[in-house]
Protein backbone atom coordinates (compact mmCIF):
# COMPACT_ATOMS: atom_id res chain seq x y z
CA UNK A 1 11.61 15.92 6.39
CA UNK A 2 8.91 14.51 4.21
CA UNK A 3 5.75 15.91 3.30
CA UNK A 4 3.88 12.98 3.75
CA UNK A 5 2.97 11.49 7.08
CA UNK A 6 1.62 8.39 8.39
CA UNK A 7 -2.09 8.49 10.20
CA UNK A 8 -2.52 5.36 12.17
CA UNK A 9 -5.56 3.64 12.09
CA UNK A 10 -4.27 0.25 13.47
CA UNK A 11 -0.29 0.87 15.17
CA UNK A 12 1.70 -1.94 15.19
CA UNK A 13 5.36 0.15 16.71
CA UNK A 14 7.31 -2.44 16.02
CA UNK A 15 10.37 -2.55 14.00
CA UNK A 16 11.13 -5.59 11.41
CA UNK A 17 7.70 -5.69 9.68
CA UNK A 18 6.81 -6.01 6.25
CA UNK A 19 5.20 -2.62 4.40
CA UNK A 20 3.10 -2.33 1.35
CA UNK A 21 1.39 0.63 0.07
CA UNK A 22 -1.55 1.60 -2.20
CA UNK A 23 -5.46 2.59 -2.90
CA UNK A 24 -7.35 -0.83 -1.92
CA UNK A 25 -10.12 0.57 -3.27
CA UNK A 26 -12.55 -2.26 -3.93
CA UNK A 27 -10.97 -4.99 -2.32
CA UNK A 28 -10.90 -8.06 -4.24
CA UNK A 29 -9.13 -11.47 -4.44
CA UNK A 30 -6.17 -10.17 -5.80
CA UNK A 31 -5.69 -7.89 -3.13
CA UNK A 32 -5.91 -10.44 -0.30
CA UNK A 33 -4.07 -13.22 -2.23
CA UNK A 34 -1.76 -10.73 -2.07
CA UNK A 35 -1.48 -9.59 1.14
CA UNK A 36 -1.64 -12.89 2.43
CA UNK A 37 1.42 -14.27 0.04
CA UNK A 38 3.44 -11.19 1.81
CA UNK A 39 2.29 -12.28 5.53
CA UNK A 40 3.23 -15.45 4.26
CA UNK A 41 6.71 -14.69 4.44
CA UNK A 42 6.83 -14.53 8.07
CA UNK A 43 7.28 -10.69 8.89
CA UNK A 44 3.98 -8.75 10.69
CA UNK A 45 2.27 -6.69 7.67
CA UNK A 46 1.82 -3.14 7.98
CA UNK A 47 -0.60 -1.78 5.06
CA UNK A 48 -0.15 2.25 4.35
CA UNK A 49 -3.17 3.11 1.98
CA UNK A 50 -3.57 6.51 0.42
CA UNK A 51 -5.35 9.48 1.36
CA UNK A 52 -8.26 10.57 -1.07
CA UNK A 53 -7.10 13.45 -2.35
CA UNK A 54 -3.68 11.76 -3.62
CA UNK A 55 -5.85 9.03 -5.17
CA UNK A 56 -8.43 11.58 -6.90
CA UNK A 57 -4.84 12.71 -8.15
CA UNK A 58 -3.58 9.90 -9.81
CA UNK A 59 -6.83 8.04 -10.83
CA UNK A 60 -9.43 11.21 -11.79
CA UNK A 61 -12.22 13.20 -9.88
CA UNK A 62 -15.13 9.72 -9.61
CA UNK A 63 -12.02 7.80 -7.38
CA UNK A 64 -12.02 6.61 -4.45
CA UNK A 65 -14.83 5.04 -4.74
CA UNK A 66 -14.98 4.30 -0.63
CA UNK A 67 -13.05 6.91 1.56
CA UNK A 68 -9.51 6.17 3.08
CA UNK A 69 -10.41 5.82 6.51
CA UNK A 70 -13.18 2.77 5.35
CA UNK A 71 -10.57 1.19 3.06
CA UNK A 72 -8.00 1.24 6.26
CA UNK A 73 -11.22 -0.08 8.30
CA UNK A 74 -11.59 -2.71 6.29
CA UNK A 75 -8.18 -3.93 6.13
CA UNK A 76 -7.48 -3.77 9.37
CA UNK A 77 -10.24 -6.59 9.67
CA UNK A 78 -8.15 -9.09 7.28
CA UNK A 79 -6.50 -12.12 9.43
CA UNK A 80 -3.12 -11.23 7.51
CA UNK A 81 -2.74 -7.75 8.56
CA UNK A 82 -1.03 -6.41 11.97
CA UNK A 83 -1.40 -2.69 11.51
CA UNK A 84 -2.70 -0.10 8.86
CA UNK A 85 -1.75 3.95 8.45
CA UNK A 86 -3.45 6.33 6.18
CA UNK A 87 -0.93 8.05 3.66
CA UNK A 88 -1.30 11.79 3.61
CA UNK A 89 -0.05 14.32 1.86
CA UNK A 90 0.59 16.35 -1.34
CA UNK A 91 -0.43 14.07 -4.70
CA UNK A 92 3.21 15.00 -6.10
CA UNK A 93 5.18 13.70 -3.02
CA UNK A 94 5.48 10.17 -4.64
CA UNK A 95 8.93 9.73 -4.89
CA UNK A 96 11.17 7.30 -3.08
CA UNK A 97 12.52 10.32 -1.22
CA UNK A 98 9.00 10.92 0.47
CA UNK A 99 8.02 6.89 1.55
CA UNK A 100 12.06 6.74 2.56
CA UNK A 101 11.17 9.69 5.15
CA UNK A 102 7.80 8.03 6.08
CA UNK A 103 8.99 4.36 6.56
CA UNK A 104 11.95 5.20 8.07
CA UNK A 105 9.99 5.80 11.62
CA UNK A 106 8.89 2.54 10.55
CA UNK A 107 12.07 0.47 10.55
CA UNK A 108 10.76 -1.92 8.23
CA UNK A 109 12.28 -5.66 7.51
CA UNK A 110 10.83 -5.83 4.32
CA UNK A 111 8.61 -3.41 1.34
CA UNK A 112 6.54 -5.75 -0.99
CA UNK A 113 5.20 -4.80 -4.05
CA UNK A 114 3.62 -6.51 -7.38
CA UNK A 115 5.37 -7.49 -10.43
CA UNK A 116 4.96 -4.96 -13.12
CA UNK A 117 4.91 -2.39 -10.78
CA UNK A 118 6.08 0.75 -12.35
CA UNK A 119 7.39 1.95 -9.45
CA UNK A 120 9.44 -0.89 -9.11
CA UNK A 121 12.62 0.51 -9.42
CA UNK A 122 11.76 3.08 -6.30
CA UNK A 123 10.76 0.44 -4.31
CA UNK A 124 14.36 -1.15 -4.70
CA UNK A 125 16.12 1.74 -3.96
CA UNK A 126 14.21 3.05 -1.23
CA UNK A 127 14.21 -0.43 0.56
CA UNK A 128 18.03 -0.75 0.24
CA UNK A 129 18.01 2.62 1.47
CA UNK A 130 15.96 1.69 4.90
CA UNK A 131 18.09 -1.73 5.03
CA UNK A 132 14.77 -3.69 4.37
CA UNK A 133 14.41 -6.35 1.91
CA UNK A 134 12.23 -5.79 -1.50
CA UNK A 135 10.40 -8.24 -1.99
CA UNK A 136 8.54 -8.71 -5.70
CA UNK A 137 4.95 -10.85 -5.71
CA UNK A 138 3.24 -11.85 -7.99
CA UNK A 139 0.50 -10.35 -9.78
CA UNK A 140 -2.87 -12.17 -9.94
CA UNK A 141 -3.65 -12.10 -13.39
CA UNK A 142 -7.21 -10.27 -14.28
CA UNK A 143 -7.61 -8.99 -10.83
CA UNK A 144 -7.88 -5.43 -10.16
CA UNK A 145 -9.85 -2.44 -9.27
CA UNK A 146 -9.68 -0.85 -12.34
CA UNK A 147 -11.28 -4.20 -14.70
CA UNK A 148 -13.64 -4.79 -11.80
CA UNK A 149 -15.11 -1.06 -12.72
CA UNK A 150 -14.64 -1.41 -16.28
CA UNK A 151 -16.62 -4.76 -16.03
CA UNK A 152 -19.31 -3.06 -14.37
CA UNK A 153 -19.29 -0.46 -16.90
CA UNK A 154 -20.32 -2.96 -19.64
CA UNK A 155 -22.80 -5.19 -17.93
């Protein structure tokens, strides 16, 4: 059983639908031309965006800058998006092994994830692993949280 768990704030209990995963911190262009490009594709999209704690984890004490629950507000308002969950759990339960055990419930047709992704190689393996398709998108170049801030930072 995994340690993390899946907090609906939008269900969509449906099997065949495509997943992604991640902060969604400040939501920019990138994100939505991304999240549209995987509706795109035909399946419903389910977005799983992580908890707080998992994110001060990874990305230091000053992130998130907005709170899980108003990320998963927010994109749970975007035309492209059927249904959004809140990751929880322990910051080290990252592995394929833990989002095999949460998706699984899921029965997902499809997990979608950017080029360059260094957790590419997962992704693979845990979709094979739930039968879905992995689908790689594109990056958009220059667009992300982390140069928005840094941006900011100079001006």
């Amino acid at each position: 059983m995994s340690s993390l768990e899946a907090v609906w704030v939008q269900r969509y209990d449906h099997p065949g639908a495509s997943v992604v995963t991640g902060v969604f911190d400040i939501l920019h262009v990138g994100h939505v031309r991304y999240l549209g490009a995987v509706a795109a594709r035909g399946l419903p999209l389910v977005v799983g965006v992580e908890d707080d704690p998992r994110v001060r984890a990874w990305k230091g004490p000053s992130r998130p800058f907005n709170p899980a629950a108003e990320r998963a507000e927010v994109l749970a308002a975007l035309r492209a998006v059927t249904g959004v969950f809140i990751v929880t759990g322990p910051p080290e339960a990252h592995g394929p092994e833990d989002y095999i055990d949460l998706l699984a419930p899921m029965r997902p047709g499809a997990l979608a994830h950017t080029a360059g992704d260094p957790h590419a190689g997962g992704r693979r393996a845990a979709a094979a692993l739930l039968g879905a398709d992995c689908w790689e998108m594109e990056a958009i170049p220059d667009r992300s949280t982390t140069r928005i801030v840094n941006a900011a930072g100079k001006g």
